[in-house]
Protein backbone atom coordinates (compact mmCIF):
# COMPACT_ATOMS: atom_id res chain seq x y z
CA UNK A 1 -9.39 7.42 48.95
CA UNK A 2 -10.63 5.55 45.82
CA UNK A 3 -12.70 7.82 43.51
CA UNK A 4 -14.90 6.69 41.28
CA UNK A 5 -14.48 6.97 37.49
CA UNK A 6 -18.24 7.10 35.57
CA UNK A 7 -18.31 6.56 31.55
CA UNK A 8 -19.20 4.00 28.93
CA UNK A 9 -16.58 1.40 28.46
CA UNK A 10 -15.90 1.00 25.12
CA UNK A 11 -15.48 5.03 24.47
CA UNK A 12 -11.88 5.96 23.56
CA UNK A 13 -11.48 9.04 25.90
CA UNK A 14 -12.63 6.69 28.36
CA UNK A 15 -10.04 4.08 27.73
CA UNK A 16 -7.30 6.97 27.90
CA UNK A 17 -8.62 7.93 31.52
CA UNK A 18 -8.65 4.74 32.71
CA UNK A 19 -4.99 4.01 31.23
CA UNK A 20 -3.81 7.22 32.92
CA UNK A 21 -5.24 6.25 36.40
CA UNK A 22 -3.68 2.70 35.87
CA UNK A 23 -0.66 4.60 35.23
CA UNK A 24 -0.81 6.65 37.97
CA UNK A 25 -1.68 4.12 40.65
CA UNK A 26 -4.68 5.88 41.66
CA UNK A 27 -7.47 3.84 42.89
CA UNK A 28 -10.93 4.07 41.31
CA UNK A 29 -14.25 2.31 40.71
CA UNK A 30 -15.37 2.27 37.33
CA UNK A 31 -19.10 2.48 36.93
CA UNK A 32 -20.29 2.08 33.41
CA UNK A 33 -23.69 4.24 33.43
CA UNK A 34 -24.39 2.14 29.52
CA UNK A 35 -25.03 -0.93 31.91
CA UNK A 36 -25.31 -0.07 35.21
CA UNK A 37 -27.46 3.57 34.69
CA UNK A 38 -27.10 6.46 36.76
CA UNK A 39 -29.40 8.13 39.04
CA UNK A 40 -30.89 11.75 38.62
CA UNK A 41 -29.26 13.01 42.00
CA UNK A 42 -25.95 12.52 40.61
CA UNK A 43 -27.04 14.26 36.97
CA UNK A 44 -28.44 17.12 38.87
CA UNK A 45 -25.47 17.30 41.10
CA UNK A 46 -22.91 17.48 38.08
CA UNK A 47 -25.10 19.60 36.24
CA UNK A 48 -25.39 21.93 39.51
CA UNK A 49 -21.60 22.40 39.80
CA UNK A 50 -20.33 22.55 35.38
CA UNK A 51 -23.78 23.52 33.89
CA UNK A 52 -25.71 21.20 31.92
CA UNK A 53 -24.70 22.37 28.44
CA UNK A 54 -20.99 20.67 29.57
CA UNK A 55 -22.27 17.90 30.96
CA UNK A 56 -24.92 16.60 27.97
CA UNK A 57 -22.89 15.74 24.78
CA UNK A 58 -24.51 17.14 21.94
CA UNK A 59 -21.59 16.28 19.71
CA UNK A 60 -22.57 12.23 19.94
CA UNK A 61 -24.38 10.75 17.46
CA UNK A 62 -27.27 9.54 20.27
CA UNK A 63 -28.18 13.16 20.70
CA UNK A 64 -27.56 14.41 16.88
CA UNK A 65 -30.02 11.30 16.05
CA UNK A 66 -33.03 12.95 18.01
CA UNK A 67 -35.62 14.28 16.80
CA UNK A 68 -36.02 18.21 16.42
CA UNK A 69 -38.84 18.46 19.09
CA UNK A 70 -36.52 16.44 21.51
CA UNK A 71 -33.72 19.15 20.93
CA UNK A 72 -35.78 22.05 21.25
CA UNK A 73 -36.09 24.44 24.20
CA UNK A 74 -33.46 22.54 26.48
CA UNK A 75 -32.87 23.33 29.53
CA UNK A 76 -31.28 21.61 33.22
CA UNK A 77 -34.75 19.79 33.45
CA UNK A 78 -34.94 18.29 29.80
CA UNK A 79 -31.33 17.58 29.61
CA UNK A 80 -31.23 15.48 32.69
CA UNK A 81 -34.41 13.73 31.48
CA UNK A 82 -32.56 12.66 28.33
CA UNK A 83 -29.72 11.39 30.10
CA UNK A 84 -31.26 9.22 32.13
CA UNK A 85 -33.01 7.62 29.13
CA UNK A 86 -30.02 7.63 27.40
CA UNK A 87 -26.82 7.85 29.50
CA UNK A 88 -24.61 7.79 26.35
CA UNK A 89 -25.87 11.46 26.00
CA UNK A 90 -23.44 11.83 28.97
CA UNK A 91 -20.07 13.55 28.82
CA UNK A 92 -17.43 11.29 29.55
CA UNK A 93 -15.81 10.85 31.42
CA UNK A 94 -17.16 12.06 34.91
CA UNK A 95 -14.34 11.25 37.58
CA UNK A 96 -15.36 12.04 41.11
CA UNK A 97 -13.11 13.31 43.43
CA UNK A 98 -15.93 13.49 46.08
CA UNK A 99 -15.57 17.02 47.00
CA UNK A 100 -16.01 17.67 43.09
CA UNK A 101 -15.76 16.40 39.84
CA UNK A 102 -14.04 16.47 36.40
CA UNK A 103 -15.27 16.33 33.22
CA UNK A 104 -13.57 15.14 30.54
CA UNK A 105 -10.13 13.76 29.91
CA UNK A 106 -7.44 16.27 30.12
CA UNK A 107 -3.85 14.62 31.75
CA UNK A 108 -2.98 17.73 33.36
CA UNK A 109 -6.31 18.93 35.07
CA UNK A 110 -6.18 14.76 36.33
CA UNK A 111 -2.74 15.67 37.27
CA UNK A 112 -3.47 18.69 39.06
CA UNK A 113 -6.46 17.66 40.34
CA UNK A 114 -4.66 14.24 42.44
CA UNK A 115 -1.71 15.74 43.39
């Protein structure tokens, strides 16, 4: 099965993934959502199964940059909304397993989770 492996690809954690699946052998797509977007079904899907306080990064400078009306009252709705108009407000990275997905880069949860 090849997954597919969805981030931004200059990001560092995303550059450790992807050197860990190289590593590893394990066959993926990499779909970079800076040039290539993302669609809401997938944003509401991973927000559906982690919640999406984990899956908007409110640590990034993109989202610290917003204004205070743009931060206010979030919720699944909002969050997804600011996503898609600014994917680098995504977590990264999202690697789908196609029966779930991970967020973030942790070697063994990837390790677990591809055994």
């Amino acid at each position: 099965m090849t997954y597919t492996l969805y981030g931004i690809k200059a990001c560092d954690t995303m550059k450790k993934a992807r050197t860990w699946l190289d590593e590893k052998a394990v066959a993926y797509e990499f779909h970079d959502y800076k040039t290539q977007g993302i669609d809401r079904d997938s944003l509401n899907r991973w927000c559906n199964e982690h919640g999406w306080e984990v899956i908007l990064n409110r640590a990034g400078t993109t989202f610290r940059k917003l204004d205070d009306a743009s931060k206010a009252d979030l919720d699944q709705a909002k969050a997804v909304e600011l996503m898609l108009a600014q994917p680098s407000m995504i977590k990264r990275p999202v690697l789908d397993l196609g029966t779930r997905t991970l967020v973030g880069f942790k070697p063994d949860l990837y390790a677990a989770a591809l055994a």
